[in-house]
N, C-alpha and C. Protein backbone atom coordinates (compact mmCIF):
# COMPACT_ATOMS: atom_id res chain seq x y z
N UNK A 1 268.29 -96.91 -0.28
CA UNK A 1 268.66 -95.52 -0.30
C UNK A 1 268.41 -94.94 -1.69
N UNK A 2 267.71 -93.62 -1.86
CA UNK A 2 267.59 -93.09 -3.01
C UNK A 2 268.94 -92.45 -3.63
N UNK A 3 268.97 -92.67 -4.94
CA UNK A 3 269.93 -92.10 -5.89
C UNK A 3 269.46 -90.77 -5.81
N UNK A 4 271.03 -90.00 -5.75
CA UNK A 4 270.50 -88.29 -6.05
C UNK A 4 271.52 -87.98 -6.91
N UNK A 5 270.54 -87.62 -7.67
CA UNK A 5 271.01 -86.75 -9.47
C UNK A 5 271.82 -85.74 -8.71
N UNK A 6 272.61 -85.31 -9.57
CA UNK A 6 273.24 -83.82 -9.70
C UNK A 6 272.29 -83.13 -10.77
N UNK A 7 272.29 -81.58 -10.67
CA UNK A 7 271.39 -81.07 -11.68
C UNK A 7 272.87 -80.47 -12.88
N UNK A 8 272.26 -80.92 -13.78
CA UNK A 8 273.07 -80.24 -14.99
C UNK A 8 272.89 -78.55 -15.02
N UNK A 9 274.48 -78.15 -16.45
CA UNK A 9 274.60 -77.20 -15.60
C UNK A 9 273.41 -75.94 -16.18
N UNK A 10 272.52 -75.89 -16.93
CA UNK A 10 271.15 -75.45 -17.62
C UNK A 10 270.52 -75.42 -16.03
N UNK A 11 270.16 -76.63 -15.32
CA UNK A 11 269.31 -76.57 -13.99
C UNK A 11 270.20 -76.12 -13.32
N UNK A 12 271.03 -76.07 -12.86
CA UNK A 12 271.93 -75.13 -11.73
C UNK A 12 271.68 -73.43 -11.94
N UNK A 13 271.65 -73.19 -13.30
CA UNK A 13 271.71 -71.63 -13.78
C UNK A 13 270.30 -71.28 -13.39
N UNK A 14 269.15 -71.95 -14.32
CA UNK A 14 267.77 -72.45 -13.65
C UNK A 14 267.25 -71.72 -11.80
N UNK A 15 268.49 -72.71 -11.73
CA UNK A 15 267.84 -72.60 -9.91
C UNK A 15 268.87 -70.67 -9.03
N UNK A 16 269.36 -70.65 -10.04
CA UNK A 16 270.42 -69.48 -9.21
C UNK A 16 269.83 -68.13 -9.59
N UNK A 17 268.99 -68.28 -11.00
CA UNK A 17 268.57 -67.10 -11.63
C UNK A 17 267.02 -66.99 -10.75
N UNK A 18 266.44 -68.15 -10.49
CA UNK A 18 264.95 -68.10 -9.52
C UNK A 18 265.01 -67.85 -8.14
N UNK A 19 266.31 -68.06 -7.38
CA UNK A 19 266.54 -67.81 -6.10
C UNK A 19 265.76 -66.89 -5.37
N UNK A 20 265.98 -65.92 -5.90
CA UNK A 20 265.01 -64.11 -5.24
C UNK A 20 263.61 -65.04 -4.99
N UNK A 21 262.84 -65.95 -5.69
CA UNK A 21 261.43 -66.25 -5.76
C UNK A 21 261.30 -67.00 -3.93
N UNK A 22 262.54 -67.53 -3.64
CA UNK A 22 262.73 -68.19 -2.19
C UNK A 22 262.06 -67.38 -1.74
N UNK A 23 263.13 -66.15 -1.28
CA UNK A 23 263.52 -65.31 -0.49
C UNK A 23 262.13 -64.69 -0.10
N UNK A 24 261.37 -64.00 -0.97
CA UNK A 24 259.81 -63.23 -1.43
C UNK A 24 258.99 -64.05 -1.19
N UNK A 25 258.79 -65.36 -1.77
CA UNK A 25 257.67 -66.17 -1.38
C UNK A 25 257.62 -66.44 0.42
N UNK A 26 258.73 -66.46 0.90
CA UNK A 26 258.99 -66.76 2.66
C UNK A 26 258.94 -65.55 3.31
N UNK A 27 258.61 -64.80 2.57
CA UNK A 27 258.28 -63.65 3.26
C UNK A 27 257.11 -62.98 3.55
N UNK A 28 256.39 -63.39 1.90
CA UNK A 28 255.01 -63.40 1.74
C UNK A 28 254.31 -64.46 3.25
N UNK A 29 254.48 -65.48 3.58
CA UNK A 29 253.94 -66.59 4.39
C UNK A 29 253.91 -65.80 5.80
N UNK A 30 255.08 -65.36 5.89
CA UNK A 30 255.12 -65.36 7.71
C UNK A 30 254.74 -63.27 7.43
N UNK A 31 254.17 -62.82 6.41
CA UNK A 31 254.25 -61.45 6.42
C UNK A 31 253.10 -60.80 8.12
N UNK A 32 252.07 -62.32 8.28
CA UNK A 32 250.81 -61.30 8.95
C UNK A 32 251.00 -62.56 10.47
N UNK A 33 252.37 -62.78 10.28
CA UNK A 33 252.57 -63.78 11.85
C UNK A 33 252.84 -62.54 12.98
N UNK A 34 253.30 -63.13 14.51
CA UNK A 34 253.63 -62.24 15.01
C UNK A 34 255.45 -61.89 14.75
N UNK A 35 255.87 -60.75 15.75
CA UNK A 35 257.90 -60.46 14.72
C UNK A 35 258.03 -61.72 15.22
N UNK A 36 257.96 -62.48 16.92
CA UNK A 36 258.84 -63.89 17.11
C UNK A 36 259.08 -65.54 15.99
N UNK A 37 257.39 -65.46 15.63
CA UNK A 37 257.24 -66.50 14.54
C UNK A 37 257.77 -65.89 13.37
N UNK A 38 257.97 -64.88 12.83
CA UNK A 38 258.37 -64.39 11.43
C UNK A 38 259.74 -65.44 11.08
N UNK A 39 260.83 -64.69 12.57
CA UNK A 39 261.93 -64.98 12.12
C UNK A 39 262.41 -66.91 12.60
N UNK A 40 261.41 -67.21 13.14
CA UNK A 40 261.20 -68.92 13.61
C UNK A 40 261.05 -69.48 12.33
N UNK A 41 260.10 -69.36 11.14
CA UNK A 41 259.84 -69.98 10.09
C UNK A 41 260.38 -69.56 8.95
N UNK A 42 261.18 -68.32 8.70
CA UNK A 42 262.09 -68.14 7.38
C UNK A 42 262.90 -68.86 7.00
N UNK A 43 263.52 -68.75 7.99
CA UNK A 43 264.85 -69.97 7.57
C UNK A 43 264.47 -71.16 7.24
N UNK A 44 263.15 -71.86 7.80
CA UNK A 44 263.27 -73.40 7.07
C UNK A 44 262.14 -73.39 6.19
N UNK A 45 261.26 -71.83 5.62
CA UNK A 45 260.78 -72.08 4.70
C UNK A 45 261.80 -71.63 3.26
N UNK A 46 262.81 -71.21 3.63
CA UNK A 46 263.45 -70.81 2.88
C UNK A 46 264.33 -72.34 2.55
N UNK A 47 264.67 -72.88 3.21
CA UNK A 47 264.87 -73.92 2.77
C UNK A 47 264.37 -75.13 2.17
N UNK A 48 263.15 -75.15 2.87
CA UNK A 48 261.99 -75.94 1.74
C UNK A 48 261.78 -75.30 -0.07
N UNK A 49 262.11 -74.26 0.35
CA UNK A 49 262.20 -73.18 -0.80
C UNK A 49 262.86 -73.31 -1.98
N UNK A 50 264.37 -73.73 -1.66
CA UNK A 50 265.57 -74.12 -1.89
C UNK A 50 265.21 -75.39 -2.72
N UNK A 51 264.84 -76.18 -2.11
CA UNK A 51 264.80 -77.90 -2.04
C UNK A 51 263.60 -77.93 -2.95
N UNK A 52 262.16 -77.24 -3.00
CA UNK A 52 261.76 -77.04 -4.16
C UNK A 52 262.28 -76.90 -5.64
N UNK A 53 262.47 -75.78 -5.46
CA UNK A 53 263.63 -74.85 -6.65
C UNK A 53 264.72 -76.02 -7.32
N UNK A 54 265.03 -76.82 -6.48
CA UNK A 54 265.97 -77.32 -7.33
C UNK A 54 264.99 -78.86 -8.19
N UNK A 55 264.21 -79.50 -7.48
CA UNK A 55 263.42 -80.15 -7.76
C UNK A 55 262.40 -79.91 -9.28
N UNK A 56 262.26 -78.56 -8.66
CA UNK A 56 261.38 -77.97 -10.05
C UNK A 56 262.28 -77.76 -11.53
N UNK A 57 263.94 -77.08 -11.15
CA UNK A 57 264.65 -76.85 -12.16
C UNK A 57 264.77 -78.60 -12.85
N UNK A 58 264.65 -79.27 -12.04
CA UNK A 58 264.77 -80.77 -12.69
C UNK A 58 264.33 -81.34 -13.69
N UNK A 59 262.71 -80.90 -13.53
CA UNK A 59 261.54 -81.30 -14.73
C UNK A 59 261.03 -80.29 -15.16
N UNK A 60 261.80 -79.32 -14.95
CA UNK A 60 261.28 -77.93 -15.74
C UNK A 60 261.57 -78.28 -17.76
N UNK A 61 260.61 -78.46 -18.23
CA UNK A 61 260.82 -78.41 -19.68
C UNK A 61 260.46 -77.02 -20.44
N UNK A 62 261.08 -76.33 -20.73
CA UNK A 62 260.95 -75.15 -21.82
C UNK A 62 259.84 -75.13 -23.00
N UNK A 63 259.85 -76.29 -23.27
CA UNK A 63 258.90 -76.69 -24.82
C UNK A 63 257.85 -76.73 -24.62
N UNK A 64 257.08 -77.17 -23.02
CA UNK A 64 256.14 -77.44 -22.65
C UNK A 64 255.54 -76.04 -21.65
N UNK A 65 256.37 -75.48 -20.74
CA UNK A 65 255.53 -74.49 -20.00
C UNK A 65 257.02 -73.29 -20.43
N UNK A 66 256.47 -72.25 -21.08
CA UNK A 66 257.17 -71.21 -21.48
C UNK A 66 257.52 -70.18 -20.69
N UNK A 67 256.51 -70.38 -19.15
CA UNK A 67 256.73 -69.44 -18.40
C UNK A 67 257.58 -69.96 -16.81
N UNK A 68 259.10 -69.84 -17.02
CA UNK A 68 259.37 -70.34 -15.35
C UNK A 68 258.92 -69.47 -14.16
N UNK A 69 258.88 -68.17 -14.39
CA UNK A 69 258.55 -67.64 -13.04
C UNK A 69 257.04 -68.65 -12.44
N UNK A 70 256.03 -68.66 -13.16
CA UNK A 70 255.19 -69.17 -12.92
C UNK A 70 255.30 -70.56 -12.22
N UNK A 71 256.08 -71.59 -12.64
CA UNK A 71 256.05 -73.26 -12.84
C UNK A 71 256.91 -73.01 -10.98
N UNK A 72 258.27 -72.27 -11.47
CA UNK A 72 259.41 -72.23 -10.11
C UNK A 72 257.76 -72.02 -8.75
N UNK A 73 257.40 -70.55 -8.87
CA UNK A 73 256.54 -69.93 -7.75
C UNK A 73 255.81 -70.78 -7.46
N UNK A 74 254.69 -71.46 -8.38
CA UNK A 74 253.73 -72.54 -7.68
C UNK A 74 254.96 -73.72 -7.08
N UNK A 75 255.99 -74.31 -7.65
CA UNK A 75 256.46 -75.00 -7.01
C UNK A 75 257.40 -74.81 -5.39
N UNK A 76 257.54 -73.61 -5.19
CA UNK A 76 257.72 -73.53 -4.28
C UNK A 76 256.79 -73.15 -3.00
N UNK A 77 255.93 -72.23 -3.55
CA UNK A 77 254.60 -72.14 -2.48
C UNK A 77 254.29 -73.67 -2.03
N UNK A 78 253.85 -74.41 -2.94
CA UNK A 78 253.54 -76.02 -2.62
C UNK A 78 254.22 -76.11 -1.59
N UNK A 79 255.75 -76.31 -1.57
CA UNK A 79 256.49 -76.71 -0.59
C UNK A 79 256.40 -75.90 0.69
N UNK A 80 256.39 -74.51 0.62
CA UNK A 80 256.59 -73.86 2.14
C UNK A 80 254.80 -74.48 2.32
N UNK A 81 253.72 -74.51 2.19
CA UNK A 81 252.47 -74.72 2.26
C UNK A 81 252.56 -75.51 3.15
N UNK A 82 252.97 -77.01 2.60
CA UNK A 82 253.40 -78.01 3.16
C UNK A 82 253.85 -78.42 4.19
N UNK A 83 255.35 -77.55 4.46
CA UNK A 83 256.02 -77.40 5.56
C UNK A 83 254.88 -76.80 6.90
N UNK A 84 254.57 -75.67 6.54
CA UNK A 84 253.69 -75.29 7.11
C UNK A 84 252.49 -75.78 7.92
N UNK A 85 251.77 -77.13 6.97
CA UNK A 85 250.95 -77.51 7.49
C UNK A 85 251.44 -79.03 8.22
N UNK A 86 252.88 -79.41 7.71
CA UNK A 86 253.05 -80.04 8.44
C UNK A 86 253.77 -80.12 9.64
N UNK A 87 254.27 -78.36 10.04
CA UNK A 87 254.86 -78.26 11.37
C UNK A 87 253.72 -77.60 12.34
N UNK A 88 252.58 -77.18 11.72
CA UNK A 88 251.59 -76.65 12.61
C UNK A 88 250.30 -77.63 13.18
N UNK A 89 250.57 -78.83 12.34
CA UNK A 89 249.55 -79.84 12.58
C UNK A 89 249.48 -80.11 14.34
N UNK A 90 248.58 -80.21 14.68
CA UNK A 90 248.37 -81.12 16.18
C UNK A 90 247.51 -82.19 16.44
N UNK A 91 248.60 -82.79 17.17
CA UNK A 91 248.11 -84.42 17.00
C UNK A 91 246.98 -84.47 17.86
N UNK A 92 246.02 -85.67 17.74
CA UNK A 92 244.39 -85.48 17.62
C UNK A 92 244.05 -86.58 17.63
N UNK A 93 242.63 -86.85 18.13
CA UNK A 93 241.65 -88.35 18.38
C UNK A 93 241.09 -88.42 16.73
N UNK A 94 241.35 -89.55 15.93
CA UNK A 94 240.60 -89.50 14.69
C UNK A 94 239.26 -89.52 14.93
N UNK A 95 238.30 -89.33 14.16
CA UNK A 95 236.90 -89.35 14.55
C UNK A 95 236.54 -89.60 13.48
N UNK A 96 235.67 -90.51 13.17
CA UNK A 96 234.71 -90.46 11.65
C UNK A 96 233.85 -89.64 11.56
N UNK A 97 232.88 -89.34 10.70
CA UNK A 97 231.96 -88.36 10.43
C UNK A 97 230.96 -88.82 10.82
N UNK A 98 230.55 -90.24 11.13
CA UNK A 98 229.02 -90.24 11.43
C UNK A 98 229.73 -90.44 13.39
N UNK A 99 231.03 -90.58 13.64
CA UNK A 99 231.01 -90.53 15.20
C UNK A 99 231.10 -88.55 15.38
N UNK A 100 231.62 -88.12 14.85
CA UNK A 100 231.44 -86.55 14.97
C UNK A 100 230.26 -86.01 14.86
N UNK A 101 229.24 -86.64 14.07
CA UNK A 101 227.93 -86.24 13.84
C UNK A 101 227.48 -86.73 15.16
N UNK A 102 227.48 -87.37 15.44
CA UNK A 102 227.05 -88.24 16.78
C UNK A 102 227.43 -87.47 18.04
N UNK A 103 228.62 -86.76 17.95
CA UNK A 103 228.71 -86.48 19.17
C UNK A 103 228.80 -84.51 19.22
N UNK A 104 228.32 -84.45 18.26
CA UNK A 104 227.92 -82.79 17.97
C UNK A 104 226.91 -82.78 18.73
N UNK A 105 227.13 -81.44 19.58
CA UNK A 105 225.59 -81.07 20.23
C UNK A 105 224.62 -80.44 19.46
N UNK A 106 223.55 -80.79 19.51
CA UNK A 106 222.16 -80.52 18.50
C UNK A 106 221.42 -79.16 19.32
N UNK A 107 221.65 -78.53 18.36
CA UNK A 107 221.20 -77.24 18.37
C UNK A 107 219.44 -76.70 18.65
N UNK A 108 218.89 -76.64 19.55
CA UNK A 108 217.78 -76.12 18.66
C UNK A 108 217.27 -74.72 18.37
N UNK A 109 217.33 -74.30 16.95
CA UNK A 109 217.08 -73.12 16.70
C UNK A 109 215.46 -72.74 16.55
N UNK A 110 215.67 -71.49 17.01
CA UNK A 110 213.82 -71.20 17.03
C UNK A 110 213.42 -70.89 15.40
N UNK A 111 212.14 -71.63 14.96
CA UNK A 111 211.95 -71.44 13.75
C UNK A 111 211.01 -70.51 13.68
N UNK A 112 211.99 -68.88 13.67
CA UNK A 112 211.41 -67.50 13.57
C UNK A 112 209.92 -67.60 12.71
N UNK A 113 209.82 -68.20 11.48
CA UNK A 113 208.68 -68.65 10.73
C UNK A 113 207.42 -68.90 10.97
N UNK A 114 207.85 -69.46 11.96
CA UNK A 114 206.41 -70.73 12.67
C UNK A 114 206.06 -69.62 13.84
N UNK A 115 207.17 -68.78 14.74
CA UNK A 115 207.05 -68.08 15.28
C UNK A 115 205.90 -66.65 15.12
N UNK A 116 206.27 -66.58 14.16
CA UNK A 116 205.50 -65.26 13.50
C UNK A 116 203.92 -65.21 12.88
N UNK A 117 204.12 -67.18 12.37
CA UNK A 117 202.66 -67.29 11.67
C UNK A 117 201.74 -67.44 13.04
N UNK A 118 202.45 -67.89 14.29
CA UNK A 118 201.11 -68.75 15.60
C UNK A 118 200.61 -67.09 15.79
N UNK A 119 201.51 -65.88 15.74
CA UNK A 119 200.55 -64.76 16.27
C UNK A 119 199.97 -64.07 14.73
N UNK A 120 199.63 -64.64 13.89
CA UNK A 120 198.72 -64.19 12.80
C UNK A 120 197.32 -64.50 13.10
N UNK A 121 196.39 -63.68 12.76
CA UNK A 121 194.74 -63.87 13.39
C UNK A 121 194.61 -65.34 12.48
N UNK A 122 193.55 -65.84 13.06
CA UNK A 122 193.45 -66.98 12.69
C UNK A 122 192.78 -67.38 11.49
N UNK A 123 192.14 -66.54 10.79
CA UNK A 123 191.42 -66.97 9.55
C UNK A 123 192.85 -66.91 8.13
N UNK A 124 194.07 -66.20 9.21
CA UNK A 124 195.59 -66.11 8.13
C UNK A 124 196.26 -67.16 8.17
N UNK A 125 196.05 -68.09 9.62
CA UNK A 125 197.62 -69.23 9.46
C UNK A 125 197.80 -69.94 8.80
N UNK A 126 196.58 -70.83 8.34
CA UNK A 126 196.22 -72.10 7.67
C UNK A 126 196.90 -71.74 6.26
N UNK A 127 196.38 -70.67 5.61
CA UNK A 127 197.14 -70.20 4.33
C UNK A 127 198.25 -69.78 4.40
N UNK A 128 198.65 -69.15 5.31
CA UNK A 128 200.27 -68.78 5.75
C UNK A 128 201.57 -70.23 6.11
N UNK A 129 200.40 -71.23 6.64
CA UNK A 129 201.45 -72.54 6.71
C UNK A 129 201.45 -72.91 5.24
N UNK A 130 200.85 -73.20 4.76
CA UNK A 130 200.42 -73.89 3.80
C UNK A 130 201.53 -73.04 2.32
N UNK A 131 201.62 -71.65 2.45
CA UNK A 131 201.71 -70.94 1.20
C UNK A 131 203.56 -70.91 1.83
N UNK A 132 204.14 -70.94 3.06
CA UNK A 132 205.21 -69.94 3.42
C UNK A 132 206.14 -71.55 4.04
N UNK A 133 205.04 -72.37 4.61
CA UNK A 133 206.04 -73.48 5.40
C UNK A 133 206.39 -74.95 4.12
N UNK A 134 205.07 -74.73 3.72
CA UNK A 134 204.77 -76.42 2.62
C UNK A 134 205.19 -76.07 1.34
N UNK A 135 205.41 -74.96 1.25
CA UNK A 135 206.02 -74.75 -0.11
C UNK A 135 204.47 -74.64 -1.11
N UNK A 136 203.22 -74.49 -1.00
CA UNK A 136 202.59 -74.71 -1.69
C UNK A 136 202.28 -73.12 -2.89
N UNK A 137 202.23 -73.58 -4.00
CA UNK A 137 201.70 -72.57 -5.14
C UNK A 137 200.38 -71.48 -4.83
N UNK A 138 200.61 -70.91 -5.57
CA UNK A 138 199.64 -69.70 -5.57
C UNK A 138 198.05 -70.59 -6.33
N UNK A 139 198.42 -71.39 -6.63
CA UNK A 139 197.64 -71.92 -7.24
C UNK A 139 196.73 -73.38 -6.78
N UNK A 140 197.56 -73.49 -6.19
CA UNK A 140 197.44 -74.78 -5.21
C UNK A 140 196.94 -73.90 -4.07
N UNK A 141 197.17 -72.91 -3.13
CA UNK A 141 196.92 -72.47 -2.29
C UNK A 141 194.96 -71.96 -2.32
N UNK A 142 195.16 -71.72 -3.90
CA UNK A 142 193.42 -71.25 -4.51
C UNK A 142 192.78 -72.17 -4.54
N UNK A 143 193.19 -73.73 -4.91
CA UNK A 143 192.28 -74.55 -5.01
C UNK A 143 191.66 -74.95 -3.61
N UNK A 144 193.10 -75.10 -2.56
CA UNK A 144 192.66 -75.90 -1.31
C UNK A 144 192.00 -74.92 -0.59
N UNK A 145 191.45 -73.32 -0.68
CA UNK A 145 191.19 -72.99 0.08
C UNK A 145 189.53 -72.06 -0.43
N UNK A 146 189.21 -72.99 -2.03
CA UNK A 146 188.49 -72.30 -3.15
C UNK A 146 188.29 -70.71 -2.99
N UNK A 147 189.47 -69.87 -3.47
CA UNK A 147 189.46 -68.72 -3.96
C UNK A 147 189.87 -68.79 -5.37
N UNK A 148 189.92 -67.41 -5.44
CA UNK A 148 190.22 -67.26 -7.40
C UNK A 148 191.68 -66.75 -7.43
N UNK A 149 192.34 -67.11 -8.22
CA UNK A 149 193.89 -67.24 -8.26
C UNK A 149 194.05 -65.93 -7.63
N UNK A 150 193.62 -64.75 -8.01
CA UNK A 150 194.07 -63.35 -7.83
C UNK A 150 194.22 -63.10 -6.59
N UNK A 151 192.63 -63.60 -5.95
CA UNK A 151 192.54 -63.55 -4.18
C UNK A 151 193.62 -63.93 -3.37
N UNK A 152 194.19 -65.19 -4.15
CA UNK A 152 194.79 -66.14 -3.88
C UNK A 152 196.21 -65.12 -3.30
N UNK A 153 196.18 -64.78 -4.59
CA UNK A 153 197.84 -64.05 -4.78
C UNK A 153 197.53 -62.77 -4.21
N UNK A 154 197.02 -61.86 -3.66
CA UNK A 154 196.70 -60.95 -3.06
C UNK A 154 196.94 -61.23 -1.52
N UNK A 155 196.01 -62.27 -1.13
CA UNK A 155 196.23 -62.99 0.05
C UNK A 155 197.70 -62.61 0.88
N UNK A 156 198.37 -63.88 0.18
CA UNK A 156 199.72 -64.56 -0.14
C UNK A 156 200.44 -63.05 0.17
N UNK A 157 200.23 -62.20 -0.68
CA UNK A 157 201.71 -60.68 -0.91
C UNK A 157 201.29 -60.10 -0.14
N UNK A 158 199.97 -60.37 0.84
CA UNK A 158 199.60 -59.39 2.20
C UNK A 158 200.78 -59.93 3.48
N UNK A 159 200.25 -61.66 3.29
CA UNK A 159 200.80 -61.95 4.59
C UNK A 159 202.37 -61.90 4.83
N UNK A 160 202.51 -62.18 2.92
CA UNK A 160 204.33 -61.89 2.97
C UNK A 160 204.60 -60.40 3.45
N UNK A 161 203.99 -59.34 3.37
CA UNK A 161 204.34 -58.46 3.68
C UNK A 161 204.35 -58.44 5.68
N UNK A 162 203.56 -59.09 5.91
CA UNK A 162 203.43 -59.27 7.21
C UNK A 162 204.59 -59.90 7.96
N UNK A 163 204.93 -61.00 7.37
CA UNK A 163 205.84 -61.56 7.99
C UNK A 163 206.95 -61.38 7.72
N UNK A 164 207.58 -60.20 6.52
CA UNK A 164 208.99 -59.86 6.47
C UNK A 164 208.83 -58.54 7.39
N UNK A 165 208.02 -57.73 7.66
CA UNK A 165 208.30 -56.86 8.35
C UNK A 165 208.61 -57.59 10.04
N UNK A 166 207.81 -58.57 10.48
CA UNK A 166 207.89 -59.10 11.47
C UNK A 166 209.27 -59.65 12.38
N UNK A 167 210.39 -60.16 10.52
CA UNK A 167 211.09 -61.19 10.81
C UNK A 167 212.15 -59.82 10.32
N UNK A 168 212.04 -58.78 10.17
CA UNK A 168 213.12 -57.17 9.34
C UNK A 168 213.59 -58.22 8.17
N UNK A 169 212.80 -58.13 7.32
CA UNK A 169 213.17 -58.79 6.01
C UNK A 169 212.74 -57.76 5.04
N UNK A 170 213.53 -57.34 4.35
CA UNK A 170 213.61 -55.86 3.14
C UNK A 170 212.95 -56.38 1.82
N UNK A 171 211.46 -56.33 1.84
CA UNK A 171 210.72 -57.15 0.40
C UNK A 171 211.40 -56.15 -0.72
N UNK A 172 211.66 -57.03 -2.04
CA UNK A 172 212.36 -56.34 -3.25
C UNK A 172 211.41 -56.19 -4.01
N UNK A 173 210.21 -55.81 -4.71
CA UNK A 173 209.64 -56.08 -5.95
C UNK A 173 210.21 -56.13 -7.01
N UNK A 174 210.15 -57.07 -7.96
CA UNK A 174 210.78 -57.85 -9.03
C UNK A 174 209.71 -56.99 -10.36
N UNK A 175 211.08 -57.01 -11.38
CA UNK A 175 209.97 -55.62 -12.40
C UNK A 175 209.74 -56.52 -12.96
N UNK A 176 208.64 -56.74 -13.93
CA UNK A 176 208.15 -57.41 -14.60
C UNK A 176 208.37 -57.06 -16.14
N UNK A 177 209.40 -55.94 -16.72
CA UNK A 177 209.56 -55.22 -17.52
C UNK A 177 210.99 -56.37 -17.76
N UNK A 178 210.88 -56.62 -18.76
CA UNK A 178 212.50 -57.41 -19.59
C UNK A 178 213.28 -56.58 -20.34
């Protein structure tokens, strides 16, 4: 059985002068419940509240944190938090993450991208996969396809223009001015 301190009488004054912080913080919690749950969870967050508060007046040191409203409030939010998550919990099949991964249904999303480049005329896709899917450079895109960088990049800011209008994508031009 645990020993229980009495609080000296510094922590008693402590806990009587922070009280109001109960009252406000348990009010704050259940403020956006419906009215039936409001008045279901005051009372025993107010008592977790309580049971904080006195806990906190315990190891509250002055020398070290100068501010009690602060030290009391986080210590009591902690507690109604708590309460909270441990009267709303519902009990449940554990699952690991690679059995949850496993048993997630696999999505397949259409890759709008690939979508947009198959109806580009055809002398565009090859550079459009290559520049938009492979990640490849403006520069890289000039060598593999021997144009001159500029062509290259001309190319490239045509078809991007093509395929953000395609996909309603709002192109930004970037100033080149610092």
């Amino acid at each position: 059985m645990k020993k229980r301190l009495k609080l000296s009488r510094h922590q008693q004054d402590l806990t009587v002068e922070w009280m109001h912080l109960v009252r406000t913080l348990s009010h704050y919690f259940v403020q956006f419940r419906p009215g039936w749950q409001k008045w279901l969870y005051v009372d025993d967050l107010q008592g977790e509240g309580y049971l904080a508060l006195a806990k906190a007046a315990r190891t509250y040191d002055k020398t070290r944190l100068p501010y009690p409203k602060a030290y009391f409030a986080r210590a009591i939010l902690n507690a109604m938090l708590k309460h909270i998550k441990r009267t709303t919990r519902t009990p449940g099949i554990r699952l690991s993450l690679a059995e949850a991964e496993r048993l997630a249904p696999e999505m397949d999303e259409a890759d709008e991208i690939r979508l947009v480049i198959a109806d580009l005329e055809e002398k565009d896709r090859p550079l459009a996969i290559d520049r938009f899917i492979n990640g490849y450079t403006i520069q890289a895109v000039a060598t593999k396809y021997g144009l001159t960088v500029r062509t290259a990049s001309l190319r490239t800011r045509r078809l991007a223009k093509i395929l953000a209008d395609e996909l309603g994508i709002r192109l930004v031009r970037r100033s080149t001015n610092v």
